[in-house]
C-alpha atoms as a PDB file:
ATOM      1  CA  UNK A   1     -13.225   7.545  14.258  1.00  0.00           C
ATOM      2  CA  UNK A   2     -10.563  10.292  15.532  1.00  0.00           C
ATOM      3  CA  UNK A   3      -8.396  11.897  12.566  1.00  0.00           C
ATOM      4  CA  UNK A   4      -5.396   9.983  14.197  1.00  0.00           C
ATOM      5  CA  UNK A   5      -6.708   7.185  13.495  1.00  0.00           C
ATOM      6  CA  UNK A   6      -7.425   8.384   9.631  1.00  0.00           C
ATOM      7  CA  UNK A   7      -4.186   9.816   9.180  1.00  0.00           C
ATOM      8  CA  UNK A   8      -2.575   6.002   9.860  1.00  0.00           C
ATOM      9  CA  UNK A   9      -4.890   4.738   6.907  1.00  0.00           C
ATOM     10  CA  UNK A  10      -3.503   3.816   3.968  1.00  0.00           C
ATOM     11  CA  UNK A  11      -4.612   5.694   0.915  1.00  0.00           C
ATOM     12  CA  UNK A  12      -7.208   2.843  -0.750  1.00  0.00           C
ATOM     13  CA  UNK A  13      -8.510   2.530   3.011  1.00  0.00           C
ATOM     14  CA  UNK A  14      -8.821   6.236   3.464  1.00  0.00           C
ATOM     15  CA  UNK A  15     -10.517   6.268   0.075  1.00  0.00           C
ATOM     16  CA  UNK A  16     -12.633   3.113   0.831  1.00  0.00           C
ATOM     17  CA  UNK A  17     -13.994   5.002   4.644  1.00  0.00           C
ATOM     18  CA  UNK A  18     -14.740   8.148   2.954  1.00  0.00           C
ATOM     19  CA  UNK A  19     -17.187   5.971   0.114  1.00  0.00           C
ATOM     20  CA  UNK A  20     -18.842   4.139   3.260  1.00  0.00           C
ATOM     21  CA  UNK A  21     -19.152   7.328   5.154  1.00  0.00           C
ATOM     22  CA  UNK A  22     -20.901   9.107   2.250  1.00  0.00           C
ATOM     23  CA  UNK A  23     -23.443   6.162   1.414  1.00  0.00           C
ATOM     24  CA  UNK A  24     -23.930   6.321   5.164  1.00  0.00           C
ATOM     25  CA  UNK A  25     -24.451   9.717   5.129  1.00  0.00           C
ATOM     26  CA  UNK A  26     -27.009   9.596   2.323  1.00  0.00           C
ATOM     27  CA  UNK A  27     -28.900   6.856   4.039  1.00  0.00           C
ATOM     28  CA  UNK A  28     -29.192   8.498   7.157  1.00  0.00           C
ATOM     29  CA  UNK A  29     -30.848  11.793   5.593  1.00  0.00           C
ATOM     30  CA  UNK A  30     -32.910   9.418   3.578  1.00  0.00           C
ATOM     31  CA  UNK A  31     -34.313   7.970   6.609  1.00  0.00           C
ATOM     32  CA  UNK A  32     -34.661  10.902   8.231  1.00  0.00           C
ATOM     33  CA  UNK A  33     -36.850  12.584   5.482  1.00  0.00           C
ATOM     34  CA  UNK A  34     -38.985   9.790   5.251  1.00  0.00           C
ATOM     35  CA  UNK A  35     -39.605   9.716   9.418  1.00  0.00           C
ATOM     36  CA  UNK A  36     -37.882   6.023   9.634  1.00  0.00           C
ATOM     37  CA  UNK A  37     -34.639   7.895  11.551  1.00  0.00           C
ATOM     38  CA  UNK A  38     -35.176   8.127  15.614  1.00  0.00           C
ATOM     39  CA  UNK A  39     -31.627   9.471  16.433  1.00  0.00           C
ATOM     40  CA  UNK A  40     -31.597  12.492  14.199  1.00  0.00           C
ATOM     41  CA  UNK A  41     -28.096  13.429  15.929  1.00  0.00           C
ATOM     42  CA  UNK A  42     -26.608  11.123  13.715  1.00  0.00           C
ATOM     43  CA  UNK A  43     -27.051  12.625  10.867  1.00  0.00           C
ATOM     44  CA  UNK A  44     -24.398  15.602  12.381  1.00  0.00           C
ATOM     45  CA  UNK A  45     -22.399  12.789  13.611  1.00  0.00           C
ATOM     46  CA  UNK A  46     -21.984  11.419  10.185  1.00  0.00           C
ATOM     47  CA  UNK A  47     -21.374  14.245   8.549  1.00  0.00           C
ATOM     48  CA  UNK A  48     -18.568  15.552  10.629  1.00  0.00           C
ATOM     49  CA  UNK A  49     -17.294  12.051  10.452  1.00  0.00           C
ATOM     50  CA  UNK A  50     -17.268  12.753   6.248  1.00  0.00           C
ATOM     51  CA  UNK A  51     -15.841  16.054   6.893  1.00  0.00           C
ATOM     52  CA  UNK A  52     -12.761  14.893   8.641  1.00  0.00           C
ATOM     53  CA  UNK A  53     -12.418  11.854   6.410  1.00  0.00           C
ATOM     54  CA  UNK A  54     -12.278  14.577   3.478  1.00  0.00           C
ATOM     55  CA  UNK A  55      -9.881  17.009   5.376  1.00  0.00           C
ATOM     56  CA  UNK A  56      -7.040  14.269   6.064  1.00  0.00           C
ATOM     57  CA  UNK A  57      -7.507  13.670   2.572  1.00  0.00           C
ATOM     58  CA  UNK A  58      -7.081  16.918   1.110  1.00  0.00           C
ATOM     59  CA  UNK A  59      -4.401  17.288   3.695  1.00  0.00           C
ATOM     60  CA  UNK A  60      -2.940  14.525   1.968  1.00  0.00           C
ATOM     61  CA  UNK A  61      -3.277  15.523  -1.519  1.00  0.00           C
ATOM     62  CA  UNK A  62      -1.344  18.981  -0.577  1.00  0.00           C
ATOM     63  CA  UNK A  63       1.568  17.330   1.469  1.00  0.00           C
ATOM     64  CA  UNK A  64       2.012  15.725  -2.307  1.00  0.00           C
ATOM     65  CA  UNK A  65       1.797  18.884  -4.286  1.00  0.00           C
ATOM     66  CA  UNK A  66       4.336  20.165  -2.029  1.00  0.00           C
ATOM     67  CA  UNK A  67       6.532  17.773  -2.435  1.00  0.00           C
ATOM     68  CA  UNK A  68       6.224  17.808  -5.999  1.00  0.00           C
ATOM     69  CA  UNK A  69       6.936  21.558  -6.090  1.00  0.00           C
ATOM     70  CA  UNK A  70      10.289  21.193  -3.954  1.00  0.00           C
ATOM     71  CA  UNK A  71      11.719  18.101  -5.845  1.00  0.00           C
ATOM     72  CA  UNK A  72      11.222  20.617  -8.640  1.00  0.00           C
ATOM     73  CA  UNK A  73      12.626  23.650  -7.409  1.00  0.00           C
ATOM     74  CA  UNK A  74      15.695  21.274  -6.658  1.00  0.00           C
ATOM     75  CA  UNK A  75      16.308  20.211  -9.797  1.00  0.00           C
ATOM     76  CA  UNK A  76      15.653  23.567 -11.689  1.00  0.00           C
ATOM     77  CA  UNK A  77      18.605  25.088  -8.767  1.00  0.00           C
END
């Protein structure tokens, strides 16, 4: 999934894809230590995938702090 398409999630959704992505994530390196995993290139795949899940959300969590701080610098002015 492109960031595009993360950045039109809604927040529980975000939150939901990011909690799939990470057991994903863990089951894919579990696999892979035990020697069940064939396409070892996943494991990058899903990772990256978990790492711009986590960046649109952090991404999100600033755009709020920011907005926070200017509603109040406007007031205080």
């Amino acid at each position: 999934m492109k960031a595009k398409e993360m950045r039109d999630m809604l927040p529980e959704e975000l939150a939901e894809q990011i909690t799939t992505l990470r057991k994903d994530l863990f089951g894919k390196r579990f696999a892979n230590a035990t020697g069940e995993l064939e396409d070892t290139a996943g494991v990058r795949r899903s990772r990256r995938e978990l790492a711009r899940a986590l960046t649109v959300a952090h991404e999100r969590s600033l755009a709020a702090e920011r907005a926070t701080e200017l509603r109040t610098e406007n007031q205080t002015s």
